[in-house]
C-alpha atoms as a PDB file:
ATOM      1  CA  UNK A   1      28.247  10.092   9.221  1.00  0.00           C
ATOM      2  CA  UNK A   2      25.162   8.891   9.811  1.00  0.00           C
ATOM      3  CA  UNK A   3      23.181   6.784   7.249  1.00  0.00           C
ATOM      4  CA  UNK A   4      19.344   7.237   6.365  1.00  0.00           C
ATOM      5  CA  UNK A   5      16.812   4.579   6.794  1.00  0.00           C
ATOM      6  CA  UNK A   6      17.175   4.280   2.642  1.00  0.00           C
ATOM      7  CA  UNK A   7      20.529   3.300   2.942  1.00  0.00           C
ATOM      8  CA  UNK A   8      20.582   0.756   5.771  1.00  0.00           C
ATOM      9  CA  UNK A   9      17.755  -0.845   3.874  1.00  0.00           C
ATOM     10  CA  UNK A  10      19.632  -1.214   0.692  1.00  0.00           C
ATOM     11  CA  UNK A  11      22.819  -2.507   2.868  1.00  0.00           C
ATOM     12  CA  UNK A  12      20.331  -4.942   4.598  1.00  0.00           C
ATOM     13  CA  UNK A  13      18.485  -5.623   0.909  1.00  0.00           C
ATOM     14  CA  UNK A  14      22.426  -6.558  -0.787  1.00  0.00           C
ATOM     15  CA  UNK A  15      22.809  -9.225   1.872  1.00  0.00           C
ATOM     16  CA  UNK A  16      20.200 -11.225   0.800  1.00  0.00           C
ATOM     17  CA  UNK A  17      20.236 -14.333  -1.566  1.00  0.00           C
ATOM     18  CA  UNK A  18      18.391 -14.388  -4.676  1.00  0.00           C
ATOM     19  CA  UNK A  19      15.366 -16.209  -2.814  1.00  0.00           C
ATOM     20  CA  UNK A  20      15.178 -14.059  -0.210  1.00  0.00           C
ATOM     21  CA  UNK A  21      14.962 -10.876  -2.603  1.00  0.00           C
ATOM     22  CA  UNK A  22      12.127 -12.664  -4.317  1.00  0.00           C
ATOM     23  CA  UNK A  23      10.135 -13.400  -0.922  1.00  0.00           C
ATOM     24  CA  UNK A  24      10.912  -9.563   0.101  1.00  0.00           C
ATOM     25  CA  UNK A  25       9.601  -7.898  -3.528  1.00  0.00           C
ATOM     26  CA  UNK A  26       6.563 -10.388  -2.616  1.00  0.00           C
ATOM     27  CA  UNK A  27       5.817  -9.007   0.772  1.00  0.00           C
ATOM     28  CA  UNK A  28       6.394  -5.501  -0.683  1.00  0.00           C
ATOM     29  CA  UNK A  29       3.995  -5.986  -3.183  1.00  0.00           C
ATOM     30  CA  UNK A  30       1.674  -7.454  -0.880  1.00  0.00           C
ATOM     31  CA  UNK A  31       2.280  -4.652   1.706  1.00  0.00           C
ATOM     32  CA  UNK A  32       1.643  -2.558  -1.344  1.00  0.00           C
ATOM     33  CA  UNK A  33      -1.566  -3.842  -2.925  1.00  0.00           C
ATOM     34  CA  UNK A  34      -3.270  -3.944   1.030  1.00  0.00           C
ATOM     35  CA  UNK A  35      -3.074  -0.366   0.897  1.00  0.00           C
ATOM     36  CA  UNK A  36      -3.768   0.595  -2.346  1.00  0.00           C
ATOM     37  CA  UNK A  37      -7.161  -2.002  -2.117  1.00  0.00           C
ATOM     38  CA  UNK A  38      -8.147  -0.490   1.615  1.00  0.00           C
ATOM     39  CA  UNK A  39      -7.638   3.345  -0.102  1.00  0.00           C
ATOM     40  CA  UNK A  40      -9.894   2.139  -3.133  1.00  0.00           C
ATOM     41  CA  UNK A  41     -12.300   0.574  -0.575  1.00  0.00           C
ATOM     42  CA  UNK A  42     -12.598   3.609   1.544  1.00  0.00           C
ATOM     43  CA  UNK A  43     -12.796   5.752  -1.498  1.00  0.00           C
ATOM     44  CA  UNK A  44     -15.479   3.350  -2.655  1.00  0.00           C
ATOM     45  CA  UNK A  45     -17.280   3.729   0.883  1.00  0.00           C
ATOM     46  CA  UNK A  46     -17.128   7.799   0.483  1.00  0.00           C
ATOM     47  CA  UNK A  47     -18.679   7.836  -2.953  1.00  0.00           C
ATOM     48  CA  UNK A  48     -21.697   5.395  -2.354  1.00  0.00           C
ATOM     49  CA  UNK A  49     -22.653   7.988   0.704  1.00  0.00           C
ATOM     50  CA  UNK A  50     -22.121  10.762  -1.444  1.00  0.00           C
ATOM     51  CA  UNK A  51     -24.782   9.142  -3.716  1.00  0.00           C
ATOM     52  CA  UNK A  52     -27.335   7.602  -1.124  1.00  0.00           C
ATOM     53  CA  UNK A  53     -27.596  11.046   0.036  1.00  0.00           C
ATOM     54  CA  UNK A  54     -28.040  12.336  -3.193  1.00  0.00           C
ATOM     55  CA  UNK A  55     -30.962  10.309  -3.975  1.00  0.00           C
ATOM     56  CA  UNK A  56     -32.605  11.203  -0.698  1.00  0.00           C
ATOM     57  CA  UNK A  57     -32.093  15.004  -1.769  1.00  0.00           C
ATOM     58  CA  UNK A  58     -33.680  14.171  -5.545  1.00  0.00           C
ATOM     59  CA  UNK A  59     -36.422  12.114  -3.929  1.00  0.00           C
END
């Protein structure tokens, strides 16, 4: 049978020790928080355009 990505993660994930998990959760989260801050900043990016060109329209 053969096994989904999920599942040869969580067989790779059991092997580790308890420091290892830690380090792991920590790249995650960093992983995690890089994408979540680059979404924000793009989202950021998109709405200060929106205005500018807003203000040009009111001017």
């Amino acid at each position: 049978m053969e096994k989904t990505k999920e599942e040869i993660i969580v067989e790779i994930f059991r092997q580790f020790t308890p420091a290892n998990k830690r380090n792991f959760m920590k790249m995650l989260g960093v992983a995690v928080n890089a994408e979540h801050n680059m979404r924000t900043s793009m989202e950021n990016e998109q709405a200060a355009k929106v205005f500018a060109n807003r203000q040009e329209f009111e001017e």
